[in-house]
PDB file of N, CA and C in Angstrom:
ATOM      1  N   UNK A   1      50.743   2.674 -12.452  1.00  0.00           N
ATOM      2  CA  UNK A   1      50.239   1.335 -12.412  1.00  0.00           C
ATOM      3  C   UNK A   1      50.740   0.647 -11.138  1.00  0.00           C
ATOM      4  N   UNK A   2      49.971  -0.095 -10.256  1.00  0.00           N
ATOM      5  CA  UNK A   2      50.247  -0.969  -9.170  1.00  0.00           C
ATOM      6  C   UNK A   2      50.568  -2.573  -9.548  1.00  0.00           C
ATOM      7  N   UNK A   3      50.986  -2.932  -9.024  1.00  0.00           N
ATOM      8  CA  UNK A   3      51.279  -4.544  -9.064  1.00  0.00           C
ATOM      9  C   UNK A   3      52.251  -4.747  -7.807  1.00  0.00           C
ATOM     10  N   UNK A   4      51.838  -6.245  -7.391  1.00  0.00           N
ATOM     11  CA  UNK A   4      52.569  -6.956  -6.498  1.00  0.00           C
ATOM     12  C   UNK A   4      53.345  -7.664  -6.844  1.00  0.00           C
ATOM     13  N   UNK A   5      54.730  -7.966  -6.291  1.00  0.00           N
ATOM     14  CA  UNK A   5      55.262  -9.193  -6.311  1.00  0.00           C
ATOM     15  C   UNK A   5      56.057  -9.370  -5.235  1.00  0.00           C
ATOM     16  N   UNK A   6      56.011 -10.878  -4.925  1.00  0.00           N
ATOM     17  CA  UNK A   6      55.901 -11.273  -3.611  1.00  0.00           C
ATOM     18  C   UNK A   6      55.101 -10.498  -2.541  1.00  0.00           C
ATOM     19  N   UNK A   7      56.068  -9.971  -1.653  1.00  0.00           N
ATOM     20  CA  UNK A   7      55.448  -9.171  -0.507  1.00  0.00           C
ATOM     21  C   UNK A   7      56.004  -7.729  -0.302  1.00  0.00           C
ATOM     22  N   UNK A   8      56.015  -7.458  -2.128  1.00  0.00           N
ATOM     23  CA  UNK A   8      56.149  -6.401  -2.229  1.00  0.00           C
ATOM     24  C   UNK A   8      55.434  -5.132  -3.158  1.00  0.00           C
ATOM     25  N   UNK A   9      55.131  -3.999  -2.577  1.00  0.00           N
ATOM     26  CA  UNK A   9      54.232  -3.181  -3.568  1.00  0.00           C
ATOM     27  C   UNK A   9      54.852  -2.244  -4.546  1.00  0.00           C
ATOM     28  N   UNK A  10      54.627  -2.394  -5.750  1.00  0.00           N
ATOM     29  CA  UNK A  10      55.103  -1.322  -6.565  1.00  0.00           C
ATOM     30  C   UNK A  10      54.330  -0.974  -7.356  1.00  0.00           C
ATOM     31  N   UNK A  11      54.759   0.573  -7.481  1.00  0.00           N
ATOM     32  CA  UNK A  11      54.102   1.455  -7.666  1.00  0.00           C
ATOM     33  C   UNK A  11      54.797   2.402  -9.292  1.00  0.00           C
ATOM     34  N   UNK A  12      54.676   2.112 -10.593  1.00  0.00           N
ATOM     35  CA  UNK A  12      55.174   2.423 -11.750  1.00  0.00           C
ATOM     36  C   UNK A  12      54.301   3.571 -12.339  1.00  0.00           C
ATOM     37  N   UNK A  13      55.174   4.782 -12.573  1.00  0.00           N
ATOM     38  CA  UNK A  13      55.013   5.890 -13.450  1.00  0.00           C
ATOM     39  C   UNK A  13      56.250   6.248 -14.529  1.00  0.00           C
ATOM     40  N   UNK A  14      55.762   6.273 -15.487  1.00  0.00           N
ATOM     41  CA  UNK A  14      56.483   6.483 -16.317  1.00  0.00           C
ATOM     42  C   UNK A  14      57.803   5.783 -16.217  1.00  0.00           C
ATOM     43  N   UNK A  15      59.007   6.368 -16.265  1.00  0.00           N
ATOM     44  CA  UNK A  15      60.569   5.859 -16.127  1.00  0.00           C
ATOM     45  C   UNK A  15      60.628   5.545 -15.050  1.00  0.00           C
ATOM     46  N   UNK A  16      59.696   6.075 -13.522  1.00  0.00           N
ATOM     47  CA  UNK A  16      60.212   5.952 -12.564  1.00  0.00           C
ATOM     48  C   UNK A  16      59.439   4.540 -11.830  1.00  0.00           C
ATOM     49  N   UNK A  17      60.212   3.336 -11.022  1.00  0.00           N
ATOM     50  CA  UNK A  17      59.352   2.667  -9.760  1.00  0.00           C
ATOM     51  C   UNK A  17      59.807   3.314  -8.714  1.00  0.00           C
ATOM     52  N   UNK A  18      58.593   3.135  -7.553  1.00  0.00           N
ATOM     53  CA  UNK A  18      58.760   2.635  -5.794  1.00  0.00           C
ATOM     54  C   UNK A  18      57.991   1.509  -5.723  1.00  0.00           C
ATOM     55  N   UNK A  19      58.646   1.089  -4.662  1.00  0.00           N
ATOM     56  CA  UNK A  19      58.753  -0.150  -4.074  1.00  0.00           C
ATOM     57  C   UNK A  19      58.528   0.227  -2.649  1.00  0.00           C
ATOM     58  N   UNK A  20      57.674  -0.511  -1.774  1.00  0.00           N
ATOM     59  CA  UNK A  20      57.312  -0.795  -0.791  1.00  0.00           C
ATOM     60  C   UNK A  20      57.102  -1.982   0.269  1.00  0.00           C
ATOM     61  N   UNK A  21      58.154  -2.870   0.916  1.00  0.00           N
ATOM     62  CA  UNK A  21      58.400  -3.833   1.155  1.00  0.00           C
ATOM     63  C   UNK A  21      58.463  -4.180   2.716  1.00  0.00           C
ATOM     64  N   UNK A  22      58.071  -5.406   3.129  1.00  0.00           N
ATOM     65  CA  UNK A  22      58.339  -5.069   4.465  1.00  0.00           C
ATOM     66  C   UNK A  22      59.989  -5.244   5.056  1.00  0.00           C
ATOM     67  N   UNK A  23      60.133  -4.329   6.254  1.00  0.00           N
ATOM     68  CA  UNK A  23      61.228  -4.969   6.415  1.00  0.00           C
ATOM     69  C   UNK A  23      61.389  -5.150   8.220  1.00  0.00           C
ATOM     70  N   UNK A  24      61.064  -6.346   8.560  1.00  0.00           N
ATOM     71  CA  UNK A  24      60.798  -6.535  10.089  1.00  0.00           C
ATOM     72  C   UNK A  24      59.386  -5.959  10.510  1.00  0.00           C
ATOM     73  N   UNK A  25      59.063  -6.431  12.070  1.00  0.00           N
ATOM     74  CA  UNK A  25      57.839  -6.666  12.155  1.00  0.00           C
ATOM     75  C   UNK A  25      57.530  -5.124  12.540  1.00  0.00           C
ATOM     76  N   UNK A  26      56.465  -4.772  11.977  1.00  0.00           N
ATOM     77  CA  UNK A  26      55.698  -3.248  11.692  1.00  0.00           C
ATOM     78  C   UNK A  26      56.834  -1.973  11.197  1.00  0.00           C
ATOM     79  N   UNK A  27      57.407  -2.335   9.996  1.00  0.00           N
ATOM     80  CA  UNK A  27      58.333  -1.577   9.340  1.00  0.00           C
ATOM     81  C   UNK A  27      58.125  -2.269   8.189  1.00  0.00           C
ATOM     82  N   UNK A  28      58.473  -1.009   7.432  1.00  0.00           N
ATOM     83  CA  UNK A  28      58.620  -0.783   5.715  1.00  0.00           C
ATOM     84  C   UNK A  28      59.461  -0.245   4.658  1.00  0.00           C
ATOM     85  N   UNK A  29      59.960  -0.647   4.287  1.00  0.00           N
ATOM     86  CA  UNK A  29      61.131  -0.101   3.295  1.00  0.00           C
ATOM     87  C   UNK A  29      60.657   0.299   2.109  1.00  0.00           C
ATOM     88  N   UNK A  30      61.027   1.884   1.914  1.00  0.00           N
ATOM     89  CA  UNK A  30      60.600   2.904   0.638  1.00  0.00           C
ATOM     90  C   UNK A  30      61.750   2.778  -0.264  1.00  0.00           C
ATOM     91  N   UNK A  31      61.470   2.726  -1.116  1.00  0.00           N
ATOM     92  CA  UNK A  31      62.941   2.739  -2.589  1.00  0.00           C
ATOM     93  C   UNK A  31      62.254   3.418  -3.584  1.00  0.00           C
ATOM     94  N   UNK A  32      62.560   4.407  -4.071  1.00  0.00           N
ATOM     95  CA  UNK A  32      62.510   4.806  -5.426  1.00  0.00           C
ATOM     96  C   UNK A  32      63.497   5.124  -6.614  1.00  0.00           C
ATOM     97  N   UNK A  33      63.688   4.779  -7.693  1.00  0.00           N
ATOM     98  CA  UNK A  33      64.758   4.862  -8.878  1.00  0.00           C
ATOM     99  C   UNK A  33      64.054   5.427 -10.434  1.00  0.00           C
ATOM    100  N   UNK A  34      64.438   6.128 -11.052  1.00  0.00           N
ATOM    101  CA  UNK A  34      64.780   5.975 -12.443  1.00  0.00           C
ATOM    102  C   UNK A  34      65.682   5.128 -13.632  1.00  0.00           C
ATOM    103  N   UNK A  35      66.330   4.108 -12.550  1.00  0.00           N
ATOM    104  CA  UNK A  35      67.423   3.946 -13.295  1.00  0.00           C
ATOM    105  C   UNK A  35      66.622   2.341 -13.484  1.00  0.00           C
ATOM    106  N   UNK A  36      67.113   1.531 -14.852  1.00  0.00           N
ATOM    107  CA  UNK A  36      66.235   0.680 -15.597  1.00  0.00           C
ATOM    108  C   UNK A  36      66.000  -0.302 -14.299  1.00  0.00           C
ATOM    109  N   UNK A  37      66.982  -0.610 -13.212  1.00  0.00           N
ATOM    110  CA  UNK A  37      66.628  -1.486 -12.551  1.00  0.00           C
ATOM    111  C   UNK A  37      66.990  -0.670 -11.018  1.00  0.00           C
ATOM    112  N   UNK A  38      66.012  -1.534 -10.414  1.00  0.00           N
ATOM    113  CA  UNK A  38      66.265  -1.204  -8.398  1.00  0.00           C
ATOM    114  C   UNK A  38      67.817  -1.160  -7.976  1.00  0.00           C
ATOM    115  N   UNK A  39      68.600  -0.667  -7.406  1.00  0.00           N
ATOM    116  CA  UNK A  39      70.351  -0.691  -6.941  1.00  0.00           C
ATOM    117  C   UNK A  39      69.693  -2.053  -6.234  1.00  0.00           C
ATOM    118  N   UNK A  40      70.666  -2.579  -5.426  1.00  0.00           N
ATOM    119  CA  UNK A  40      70.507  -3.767  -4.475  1.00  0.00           C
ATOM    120  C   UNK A  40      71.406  -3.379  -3.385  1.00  0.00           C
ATOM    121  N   UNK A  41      71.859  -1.911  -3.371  1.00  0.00           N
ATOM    122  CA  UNK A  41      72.587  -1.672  -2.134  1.00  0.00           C
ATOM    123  C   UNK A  41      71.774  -1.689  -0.817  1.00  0.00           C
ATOM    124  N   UNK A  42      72.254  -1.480   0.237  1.00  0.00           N
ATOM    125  CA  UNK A  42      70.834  -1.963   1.549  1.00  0.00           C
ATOM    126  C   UNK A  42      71.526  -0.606   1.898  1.00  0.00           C
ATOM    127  N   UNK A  43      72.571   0.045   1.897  1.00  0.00           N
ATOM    128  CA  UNK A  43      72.707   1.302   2.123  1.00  0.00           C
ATOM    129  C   UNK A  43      72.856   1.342   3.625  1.00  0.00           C
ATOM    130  N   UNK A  44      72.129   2.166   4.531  1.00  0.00           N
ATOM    131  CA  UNK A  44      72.454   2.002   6.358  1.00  0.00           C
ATOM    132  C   UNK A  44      71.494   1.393   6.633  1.00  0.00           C
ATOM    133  N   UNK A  45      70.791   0.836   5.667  1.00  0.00           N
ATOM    134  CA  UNK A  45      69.644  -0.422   6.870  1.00  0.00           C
ATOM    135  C   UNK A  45      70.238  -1.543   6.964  1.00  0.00           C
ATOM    136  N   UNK A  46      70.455  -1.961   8.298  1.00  0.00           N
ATOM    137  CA  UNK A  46      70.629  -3.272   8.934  1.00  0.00           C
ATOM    138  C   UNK A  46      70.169  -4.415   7.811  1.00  0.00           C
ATOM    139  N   UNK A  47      70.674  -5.626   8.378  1.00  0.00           N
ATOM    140  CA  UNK A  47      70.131  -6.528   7.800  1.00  0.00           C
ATOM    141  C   UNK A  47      68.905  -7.160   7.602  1.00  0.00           C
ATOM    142  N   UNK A  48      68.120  -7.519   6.944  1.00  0.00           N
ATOM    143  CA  UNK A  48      66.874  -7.901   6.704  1.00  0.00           C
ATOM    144  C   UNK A  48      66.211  -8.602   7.838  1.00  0.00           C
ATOM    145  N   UNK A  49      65.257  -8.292   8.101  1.00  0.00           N
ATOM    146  CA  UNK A  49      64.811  -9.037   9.715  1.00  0.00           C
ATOM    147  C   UNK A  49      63.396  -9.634   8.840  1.00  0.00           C
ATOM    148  N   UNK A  50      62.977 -10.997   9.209  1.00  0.00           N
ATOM    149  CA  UNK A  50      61.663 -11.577   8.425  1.00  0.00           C
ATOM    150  C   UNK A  50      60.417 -10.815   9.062  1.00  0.00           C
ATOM    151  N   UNK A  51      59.837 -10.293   8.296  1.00  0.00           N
ATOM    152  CA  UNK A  51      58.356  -9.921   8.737  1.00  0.00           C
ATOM    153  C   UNK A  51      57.376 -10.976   9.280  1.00  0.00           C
ATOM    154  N   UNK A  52      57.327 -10.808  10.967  1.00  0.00           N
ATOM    155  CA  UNK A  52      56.739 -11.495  11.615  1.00  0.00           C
ATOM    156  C   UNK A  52      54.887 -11.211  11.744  1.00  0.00           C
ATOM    157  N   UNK A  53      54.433 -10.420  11.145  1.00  0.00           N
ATOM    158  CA  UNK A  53      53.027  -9.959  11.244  1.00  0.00           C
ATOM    159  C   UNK A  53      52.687 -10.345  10.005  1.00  0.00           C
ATOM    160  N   UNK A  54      51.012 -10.283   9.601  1.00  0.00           N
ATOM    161  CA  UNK A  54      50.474 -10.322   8.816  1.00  0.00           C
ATOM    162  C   UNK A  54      50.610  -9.002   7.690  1.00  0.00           C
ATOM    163  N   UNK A  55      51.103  -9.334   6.194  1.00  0.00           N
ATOM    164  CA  UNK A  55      51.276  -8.766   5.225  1.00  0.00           C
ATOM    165  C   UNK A  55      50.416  -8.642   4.531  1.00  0.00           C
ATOM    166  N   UNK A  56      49.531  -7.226   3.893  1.00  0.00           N
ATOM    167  CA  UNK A  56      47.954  -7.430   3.495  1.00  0.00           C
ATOM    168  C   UNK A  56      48.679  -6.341   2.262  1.00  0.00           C
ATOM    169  N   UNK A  57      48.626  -6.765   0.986  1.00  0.00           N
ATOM    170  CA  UNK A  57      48.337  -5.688  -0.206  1.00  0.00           C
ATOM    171  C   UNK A  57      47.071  -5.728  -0.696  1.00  0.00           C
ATOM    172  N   UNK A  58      46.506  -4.685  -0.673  1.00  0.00           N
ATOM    173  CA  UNK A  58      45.242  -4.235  -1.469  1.00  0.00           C
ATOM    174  C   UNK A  58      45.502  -3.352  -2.728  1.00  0.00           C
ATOM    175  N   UNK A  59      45.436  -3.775  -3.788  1.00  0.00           N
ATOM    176  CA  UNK A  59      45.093  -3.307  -4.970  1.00  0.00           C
ATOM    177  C   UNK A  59      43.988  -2.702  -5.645  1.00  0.00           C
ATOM    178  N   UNK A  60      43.536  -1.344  -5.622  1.00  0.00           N
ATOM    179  CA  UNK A  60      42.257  -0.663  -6.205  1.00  0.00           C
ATOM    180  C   UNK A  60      42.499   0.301  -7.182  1.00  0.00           C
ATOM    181  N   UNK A  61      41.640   0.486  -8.058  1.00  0.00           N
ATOM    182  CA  UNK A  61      42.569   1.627  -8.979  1.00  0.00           C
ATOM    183  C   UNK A  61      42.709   3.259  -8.832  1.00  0.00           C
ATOM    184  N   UNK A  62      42.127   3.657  -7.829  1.00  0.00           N
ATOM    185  CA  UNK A  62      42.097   4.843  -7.191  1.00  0.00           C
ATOM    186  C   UNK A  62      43.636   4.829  -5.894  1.00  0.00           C
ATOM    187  N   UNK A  63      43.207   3.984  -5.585  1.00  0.00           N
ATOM    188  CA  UNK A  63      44.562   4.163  -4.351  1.00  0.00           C
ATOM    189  C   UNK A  63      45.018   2.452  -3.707  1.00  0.00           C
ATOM    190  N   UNK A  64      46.068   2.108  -3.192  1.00  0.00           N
ATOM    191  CA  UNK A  64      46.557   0.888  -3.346  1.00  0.00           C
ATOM    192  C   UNK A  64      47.016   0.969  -1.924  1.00  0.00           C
ATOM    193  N   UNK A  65      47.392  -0.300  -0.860  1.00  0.00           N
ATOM    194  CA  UNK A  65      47.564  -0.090   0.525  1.00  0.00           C
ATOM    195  C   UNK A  65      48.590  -1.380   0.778  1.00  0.00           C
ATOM    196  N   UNK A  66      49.972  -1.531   1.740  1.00  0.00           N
ATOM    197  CA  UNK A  66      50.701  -2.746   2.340  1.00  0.00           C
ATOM    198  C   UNK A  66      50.184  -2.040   3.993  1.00  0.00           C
ATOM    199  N   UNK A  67      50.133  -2.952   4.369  1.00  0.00           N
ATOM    200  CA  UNK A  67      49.824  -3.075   5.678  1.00  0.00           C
ATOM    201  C   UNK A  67      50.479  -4.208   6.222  1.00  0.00           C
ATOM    202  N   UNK A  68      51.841  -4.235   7.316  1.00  0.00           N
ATOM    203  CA  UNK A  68      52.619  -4.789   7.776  1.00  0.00           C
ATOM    204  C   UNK A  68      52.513  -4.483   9.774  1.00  0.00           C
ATOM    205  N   UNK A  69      51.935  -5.454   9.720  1.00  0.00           N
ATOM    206  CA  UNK A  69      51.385  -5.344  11.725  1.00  0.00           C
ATOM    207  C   UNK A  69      51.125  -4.217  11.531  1.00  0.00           C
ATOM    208  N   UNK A  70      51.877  -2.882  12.254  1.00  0.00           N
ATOM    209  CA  UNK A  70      51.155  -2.062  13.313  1.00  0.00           C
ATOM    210  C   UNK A  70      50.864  -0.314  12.034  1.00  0.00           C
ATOM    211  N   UNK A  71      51.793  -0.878  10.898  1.00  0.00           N
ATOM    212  CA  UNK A  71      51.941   0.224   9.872  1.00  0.00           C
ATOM    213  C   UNK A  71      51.376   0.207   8.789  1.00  0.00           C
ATOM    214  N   UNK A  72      50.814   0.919   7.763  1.00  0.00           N
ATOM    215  CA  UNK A  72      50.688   1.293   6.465  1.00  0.00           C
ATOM    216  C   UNK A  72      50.507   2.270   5.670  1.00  0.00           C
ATOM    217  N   UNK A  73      50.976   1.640   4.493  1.00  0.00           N
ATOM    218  CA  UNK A  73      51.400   2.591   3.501  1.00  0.00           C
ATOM    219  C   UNK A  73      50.266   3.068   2.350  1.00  0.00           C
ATOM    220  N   UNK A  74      49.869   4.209   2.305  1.00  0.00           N
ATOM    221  CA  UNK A  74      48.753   4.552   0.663  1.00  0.00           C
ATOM    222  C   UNK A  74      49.652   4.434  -0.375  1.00  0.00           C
ATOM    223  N   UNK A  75      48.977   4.325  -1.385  1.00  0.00           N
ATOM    224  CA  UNK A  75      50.282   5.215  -2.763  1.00  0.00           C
ATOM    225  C   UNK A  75      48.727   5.537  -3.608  1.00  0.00           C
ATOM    226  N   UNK A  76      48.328   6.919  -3.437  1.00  0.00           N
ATOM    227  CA  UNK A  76      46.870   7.298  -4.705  1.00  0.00           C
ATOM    228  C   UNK A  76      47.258   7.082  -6.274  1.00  0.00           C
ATOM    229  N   UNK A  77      46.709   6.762  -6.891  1.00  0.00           N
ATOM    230  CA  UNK A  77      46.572   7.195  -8.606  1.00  0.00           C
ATOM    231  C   UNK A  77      47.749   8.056  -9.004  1.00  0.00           C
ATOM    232  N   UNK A  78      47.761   9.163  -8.603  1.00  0.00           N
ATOM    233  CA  UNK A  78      48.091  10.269  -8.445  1.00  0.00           C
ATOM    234  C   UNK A  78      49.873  10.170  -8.119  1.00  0.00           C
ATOM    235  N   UNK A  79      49.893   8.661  -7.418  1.00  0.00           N
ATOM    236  CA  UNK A  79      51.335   8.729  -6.631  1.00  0.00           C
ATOM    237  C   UNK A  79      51.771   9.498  -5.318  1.00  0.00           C
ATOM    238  N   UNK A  80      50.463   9.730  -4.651  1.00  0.00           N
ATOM    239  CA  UNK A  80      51.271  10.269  -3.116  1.00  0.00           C
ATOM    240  C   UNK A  80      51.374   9.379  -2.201  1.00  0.00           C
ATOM    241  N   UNK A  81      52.661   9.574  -1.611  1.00  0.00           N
ATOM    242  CA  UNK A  81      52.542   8.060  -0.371  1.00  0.00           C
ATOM    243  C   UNK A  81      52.285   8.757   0.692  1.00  0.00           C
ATOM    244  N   UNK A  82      51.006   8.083   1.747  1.00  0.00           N
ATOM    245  CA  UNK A  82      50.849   8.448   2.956  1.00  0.00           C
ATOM    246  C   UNK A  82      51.211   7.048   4.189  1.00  0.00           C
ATOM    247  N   UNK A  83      51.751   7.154   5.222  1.00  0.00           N
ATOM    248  CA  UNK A  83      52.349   6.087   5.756  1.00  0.00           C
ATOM    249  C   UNK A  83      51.510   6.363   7.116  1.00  0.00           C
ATOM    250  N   UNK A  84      50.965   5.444   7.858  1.00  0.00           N
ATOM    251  CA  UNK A  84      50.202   5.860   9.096  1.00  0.00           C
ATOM    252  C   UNK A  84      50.732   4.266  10.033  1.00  0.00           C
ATOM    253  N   UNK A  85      50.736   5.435  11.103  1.00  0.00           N
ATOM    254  CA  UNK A  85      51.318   3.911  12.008  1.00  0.00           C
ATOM    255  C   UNK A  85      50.141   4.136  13.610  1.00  0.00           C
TER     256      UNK A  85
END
């Protein structure tokens, strides 16, 4: 199942989310977990830089798209992520 919130895409199967978010201008941050909730560690990414480009989620039920300036992300039905820049 797809759904947005904020300016972010997620992507729910079963036990598991990803998340797809922007992070700075034409970059994207991938997260995936099993565990009931997202960690909130940032881990080795730098600090959050504001996404200066236009943020576009498209929601379809075959395949779902974030598009952040110069990058984007698929996630199919199916759950494969393809990222094209």
């Amino acid at each position: 199942m797809f759904s947005k919130q904020y300016q972010r895409l997620v992507y729910t199967y079963d036990a598991e989310q990803l998340w797809i978010e922007p992070w700075g201008p034409n970059a994207l941050r991938v997260r995936a977990t099993k565990q009931a909730e997202m960690p909130v560690e940032n881990w080795a990414l730098q600090m959050e830089v504001e996404a200066q480009s236009e943020v576009t989620i498209t929601i379809d039920e075959k395949q779902t798209s974030i598009v952040n300036g110069g990058i984007r992300a698929t996630i199919s039905a199916a759950g494969k992520l393809t990222i094209y820049n």
